[in-house]
Protein backbone atom coordinates (compact mmCIF):
# COMPACT_ATOMS: atom_id res chain seq x y z
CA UNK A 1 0.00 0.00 0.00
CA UNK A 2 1.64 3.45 -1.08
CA UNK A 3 2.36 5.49 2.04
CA UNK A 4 0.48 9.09 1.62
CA UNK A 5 -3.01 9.89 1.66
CA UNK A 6 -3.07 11.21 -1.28
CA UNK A 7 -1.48 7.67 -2.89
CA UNK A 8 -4.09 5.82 -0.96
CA UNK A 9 -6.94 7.71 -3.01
CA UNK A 10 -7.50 10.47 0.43
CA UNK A 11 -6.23 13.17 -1.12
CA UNK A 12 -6.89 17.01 0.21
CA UNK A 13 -10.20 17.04 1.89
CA UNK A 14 -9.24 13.77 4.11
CA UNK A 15 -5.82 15.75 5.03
CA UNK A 16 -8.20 18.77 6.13
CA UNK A 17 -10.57 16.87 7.88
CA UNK A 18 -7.71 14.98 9.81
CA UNK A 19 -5.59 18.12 10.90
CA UNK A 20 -8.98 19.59 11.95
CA UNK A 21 -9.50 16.33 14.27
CA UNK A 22 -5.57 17.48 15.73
CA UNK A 23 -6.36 20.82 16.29
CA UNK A 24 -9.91 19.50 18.01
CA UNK A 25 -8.30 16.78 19.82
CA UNK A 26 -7.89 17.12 23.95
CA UNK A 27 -4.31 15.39 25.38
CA UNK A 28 -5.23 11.54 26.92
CA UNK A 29 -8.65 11.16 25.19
CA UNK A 30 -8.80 7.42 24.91
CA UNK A 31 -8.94 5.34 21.62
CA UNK A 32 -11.80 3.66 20.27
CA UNK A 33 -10.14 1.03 19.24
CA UNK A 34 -7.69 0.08 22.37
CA UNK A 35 -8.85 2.80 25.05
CA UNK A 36 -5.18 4.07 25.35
CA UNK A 37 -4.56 7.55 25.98
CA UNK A 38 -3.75 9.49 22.52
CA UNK A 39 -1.11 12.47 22.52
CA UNK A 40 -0.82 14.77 19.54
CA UNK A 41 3.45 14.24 20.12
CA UNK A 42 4.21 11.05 18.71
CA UNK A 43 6.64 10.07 21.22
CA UNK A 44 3.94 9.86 24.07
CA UNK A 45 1.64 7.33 21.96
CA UNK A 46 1.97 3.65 23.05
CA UNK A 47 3.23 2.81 19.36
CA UNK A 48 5.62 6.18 19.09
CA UNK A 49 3.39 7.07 15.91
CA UNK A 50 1.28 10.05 14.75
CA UNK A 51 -1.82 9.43 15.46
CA UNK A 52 -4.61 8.70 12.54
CA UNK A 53 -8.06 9.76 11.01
CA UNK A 54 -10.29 6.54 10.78
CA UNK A 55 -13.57 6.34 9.32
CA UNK A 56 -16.05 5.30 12.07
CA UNK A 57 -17.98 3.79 8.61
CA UNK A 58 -15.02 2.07 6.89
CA UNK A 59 -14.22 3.31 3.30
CA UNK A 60 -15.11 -0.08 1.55
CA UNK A 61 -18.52 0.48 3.33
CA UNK A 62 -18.81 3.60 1.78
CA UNK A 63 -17.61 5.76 4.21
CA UNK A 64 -16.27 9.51 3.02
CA UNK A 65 -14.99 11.32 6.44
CA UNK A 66 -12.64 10.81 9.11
CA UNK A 67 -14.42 11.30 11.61
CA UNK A 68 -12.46 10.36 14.53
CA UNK A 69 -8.49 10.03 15.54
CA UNK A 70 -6.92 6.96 16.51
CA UNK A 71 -3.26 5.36 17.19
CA UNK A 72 -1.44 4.36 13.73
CA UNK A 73 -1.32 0.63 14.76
CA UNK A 74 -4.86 0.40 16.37
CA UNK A 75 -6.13 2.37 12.91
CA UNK A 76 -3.89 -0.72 11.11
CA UNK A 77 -5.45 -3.53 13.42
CA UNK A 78 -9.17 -1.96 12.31
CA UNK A 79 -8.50 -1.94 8.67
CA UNK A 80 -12.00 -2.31 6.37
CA UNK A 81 -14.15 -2.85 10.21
CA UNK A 82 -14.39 -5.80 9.58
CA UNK A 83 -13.29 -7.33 13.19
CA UNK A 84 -14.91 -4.28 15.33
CA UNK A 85 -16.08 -6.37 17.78
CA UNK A 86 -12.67 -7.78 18.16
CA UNK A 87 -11.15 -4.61 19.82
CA UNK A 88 -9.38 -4.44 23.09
CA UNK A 89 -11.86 -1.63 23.93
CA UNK A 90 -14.21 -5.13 24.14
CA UNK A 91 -11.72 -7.75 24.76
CA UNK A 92 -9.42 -6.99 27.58
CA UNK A 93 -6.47 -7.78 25.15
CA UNK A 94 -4.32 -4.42 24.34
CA UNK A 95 -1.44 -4.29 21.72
CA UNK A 96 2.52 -4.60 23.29
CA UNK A 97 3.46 -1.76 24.93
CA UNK A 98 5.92 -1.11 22.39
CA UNK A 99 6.76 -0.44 19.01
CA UNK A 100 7.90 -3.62 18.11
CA UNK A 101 5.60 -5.93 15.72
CA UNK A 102 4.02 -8.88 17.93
CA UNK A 103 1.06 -11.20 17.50
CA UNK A 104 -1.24 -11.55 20.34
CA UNK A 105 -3.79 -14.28 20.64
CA UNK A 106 -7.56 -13.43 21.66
CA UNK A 107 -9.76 -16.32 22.77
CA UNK A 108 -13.04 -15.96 22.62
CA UNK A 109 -16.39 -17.61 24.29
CA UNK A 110 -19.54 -17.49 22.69
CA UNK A 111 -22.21 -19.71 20.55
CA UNK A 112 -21.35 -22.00 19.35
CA UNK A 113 -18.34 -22.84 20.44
CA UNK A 114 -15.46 -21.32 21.97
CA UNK A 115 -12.64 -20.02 19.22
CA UNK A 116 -9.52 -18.17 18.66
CA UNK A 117 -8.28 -15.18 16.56
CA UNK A 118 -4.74 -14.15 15.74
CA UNK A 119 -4.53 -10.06 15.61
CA UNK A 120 -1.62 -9.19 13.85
CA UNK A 121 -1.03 -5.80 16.15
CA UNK A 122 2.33 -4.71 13.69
């Protein structure tokens, strides 16, 4: 996947509607996606990134506005929404504390029958 928004088809008004989310955004507010704290400096996220406009209706659902901020790897782990109800916000099970790529294991109980998922949280 090309790196810039504008390579991943986001182009200008995503860019606007993402700084607007920075400028909006209040130091600690917790992520959807992990409940982490989220710091406009880089340095004081849990993954050392910038943090990221996500859709809260995914772009292959048709989805045109960021509409909220979240951490680069938790906006990764989300990807097309697919696995929503697979977040740590839900499960108790939070990406490593660092930067490092790691694979965590989530088990989940539940009709039918109890199963697993692998999250890739790099």
């Amino acid at each position: 996947m090309p790196g810039s928004t504008t390579e991943r088809g986001l182009g200008w008004r995503h860019q606007q509607d993402v700084e607007s989310l920075r400028r909006r955004h209040v130091e600690g507010t917790a992520c959807w996606w992990c409940e982490r704290p989220m710091f406009k400096d880089p340095a004081r996220n849990f993954d050392g990134k910038t943090l990221e406009g996500d859709h809260s209706e995914a772009r292959s659902r048709g989805g045109r506005k960021a509409d909220r901020l979240m951490h680069s790897t938790c906006n990764r782990q989300r990807g097309d929404g697919s696995k929503d109800e697979l977040r740590p916000a839900l499960t108790g099970v939070w990406p490593p504390p660092s930067p490092a790529a790691a694979v965590a294991t989530v088990a989940l109980t539940g009709p039918p029958e109890p199963r697993a998922h692998v999250l890739d949280w790099g």
